[in-house]
Protein backbone atom coordinates (compact mmCIF):
# COMPACT_ATOMS: atom_id res chain seq x y z
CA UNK A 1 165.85 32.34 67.44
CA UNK A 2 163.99 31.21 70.44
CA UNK A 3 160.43 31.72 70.11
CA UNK A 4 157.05 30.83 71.91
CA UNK A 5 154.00 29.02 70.04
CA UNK A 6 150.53 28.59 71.29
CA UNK A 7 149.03 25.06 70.53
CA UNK A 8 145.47 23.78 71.72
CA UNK A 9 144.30 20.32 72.08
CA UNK A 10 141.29 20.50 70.21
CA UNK A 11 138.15 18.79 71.43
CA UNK A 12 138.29 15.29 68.98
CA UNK A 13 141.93 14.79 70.43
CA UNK A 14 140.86 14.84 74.25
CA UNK A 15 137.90 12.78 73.17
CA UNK A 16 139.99 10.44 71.30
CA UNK A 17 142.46 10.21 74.41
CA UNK A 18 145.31 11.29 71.95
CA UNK A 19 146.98 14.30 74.29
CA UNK A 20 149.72 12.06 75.88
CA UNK A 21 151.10 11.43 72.42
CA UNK A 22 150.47 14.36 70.84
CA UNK A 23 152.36 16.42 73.66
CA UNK A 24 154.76 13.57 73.32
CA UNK A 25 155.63 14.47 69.51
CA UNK A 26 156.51 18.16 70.39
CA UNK A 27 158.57 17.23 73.11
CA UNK A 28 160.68 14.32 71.80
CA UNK A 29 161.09 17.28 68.65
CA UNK A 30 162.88 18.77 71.16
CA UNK A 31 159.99 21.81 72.38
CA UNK A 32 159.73 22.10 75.68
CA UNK A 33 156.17 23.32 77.62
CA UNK A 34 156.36 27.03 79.61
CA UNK A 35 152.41 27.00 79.91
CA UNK A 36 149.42 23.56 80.11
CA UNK A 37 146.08 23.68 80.86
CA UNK A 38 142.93 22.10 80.57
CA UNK A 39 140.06 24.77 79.55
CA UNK A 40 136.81 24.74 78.79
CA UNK A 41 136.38 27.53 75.81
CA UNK A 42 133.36 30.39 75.90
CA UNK A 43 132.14 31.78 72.95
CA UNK A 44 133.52 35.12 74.08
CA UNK A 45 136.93 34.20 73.69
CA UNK A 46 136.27 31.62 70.62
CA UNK A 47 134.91 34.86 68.94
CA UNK A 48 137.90 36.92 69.43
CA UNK A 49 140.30 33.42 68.80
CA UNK A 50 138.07 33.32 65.35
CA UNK A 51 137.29 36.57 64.57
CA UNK A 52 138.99 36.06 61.23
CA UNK A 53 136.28 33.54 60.03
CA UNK A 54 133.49 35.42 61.92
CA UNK A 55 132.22 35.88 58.15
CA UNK A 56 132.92 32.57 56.77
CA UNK A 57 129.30 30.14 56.80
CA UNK A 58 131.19 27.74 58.65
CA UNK A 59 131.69 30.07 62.00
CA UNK A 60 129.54 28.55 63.59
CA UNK A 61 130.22 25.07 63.16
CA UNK A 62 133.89 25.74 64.40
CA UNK A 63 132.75 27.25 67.46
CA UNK A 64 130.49 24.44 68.59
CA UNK A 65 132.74 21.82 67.73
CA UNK A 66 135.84 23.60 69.67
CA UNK A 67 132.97 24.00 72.56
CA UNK A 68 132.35 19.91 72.21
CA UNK A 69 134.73 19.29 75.30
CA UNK A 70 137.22 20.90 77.46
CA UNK A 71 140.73 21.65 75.38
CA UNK A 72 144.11 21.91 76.52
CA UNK A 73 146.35 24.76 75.51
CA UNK A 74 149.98 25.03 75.75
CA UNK A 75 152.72 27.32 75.10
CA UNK A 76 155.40 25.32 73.32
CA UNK A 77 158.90 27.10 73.31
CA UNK A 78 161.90 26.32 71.11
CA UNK A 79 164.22 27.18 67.79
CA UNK A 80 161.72 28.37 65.34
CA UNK A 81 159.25 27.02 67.84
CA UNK A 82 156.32 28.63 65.58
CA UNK A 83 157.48 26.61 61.99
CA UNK A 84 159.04 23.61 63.89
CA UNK A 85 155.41 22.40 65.66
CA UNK A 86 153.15 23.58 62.32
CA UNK A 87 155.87 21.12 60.28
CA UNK A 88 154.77 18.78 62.90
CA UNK A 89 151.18 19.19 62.54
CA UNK A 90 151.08 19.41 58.83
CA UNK A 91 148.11 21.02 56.74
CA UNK A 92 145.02 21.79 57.75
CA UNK A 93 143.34 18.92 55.92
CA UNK A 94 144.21 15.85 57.58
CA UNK A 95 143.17 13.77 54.38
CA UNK A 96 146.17 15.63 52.66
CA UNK A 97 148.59 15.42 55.26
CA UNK A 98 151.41 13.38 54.87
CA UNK A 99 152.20 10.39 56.90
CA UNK A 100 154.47 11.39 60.13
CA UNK A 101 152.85 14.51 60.48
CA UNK A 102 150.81 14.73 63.56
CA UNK A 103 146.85 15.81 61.14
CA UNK A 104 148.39 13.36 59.03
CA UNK A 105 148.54 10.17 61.42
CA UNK A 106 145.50 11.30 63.66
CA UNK A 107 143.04 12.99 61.24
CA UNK A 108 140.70 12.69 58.52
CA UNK A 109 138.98 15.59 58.72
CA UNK A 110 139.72 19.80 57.80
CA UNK A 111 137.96 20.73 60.79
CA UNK A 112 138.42 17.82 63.16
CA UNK A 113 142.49 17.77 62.88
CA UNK A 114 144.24 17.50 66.16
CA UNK A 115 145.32 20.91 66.84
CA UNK A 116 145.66 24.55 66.49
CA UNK A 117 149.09 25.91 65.86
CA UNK A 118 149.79 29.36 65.72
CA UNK A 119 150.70 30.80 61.97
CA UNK A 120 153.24 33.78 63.24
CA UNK A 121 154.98 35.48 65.74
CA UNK A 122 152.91 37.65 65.71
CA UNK A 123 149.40 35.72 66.14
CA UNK A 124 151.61 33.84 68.60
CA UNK A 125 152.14 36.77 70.69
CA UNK A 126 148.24 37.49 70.95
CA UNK A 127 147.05 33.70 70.98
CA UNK A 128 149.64 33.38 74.10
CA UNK A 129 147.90 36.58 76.05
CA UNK A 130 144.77 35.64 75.18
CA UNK A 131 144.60 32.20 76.80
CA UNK A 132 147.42 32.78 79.56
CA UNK A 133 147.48 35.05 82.03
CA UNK A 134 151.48 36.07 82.71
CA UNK A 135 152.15 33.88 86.09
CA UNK A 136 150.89 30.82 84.02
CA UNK A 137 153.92 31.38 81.44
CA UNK A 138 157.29 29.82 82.63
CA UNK A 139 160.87 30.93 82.46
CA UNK A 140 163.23 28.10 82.80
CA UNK A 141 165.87 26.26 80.89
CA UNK A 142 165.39 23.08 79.80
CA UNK A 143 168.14 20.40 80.92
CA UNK A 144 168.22 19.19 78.00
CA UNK A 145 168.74 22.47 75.76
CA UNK A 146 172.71 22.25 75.60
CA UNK A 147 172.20 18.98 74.00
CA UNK A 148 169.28 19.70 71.25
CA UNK A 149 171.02 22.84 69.62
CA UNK A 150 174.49 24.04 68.51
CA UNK A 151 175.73 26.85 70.34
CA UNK A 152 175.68 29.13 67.38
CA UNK A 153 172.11 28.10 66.83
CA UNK A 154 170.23 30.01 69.58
């Protein structure tokens, strides 16, 4: 099934200068980009983003660091868009991470690793709405789509 993922630069990739071949990766997967943008993130809308760690003693320290630099978000879309890009950024912990896996060639750190991927289709419907408005979202087919799938796949 087609789906739509949200997936944010974090600040250590645009200081790194690692966004070029990050966004690379997803597209030569196949993903194409509906929604890009370069944003500089508030604390209002990192506390709603996080409001599932708002407890944790390391709130704080996520915020700040996610506030470091401007990020950029996209919205990815593809196959199993949601599984397909978290496959490609592999776990959290980009000590663990296996080679090939975007955390695992870019990132030695839990916090510090690359991106954000959404975790459902669910969270990706929210994360989507909560960092694009509608007009910034996309509708188009992607040349290439005839040629990435088999018809009975989509």
């Amino acid at each position: 099934m087609i789906e739509r993922t949200l997936v944010i630069l974090k600040p250590c990739t645009v200081q790194r200068a690692l966004c070029g071949e990050i966004l690379h990766r997803f597209e030569r997967k196949g993903l194409w980009f509906v929604g890009i943008k370069m944003v500089w993130l508030t604390d209002e809308i990192l506390d709603e983003h996080y409001a599932h760690l708002s407890s944790k003693p390391f709130f704080q320290r996520v915020k700040d660091s996610m506030k470091m630099s401007p990020v950029i978000v996209c919205c990815l879309e593809g196959v199993d868009a949601i599984h397909t890009v978290r496959t490609l950024a592999g776990p959290t912990n980009g000590r663990v991470a296996a080679p090939g896996t975007i955390r695992g060639d870019y990132s030695m750190s839990y916090q510090e690793n690359i991106v954000h991927a959404s975790d459902s289709p669910e969270t990706a419907v929210d994360e989507i709405k909560r960092f694009f408005k509608p007009e910034e979202i996309f509708d188009y087919k992607q040349v290439s789509f005839d040629y990435l799938y088999a018809n009975d796949e989509t």
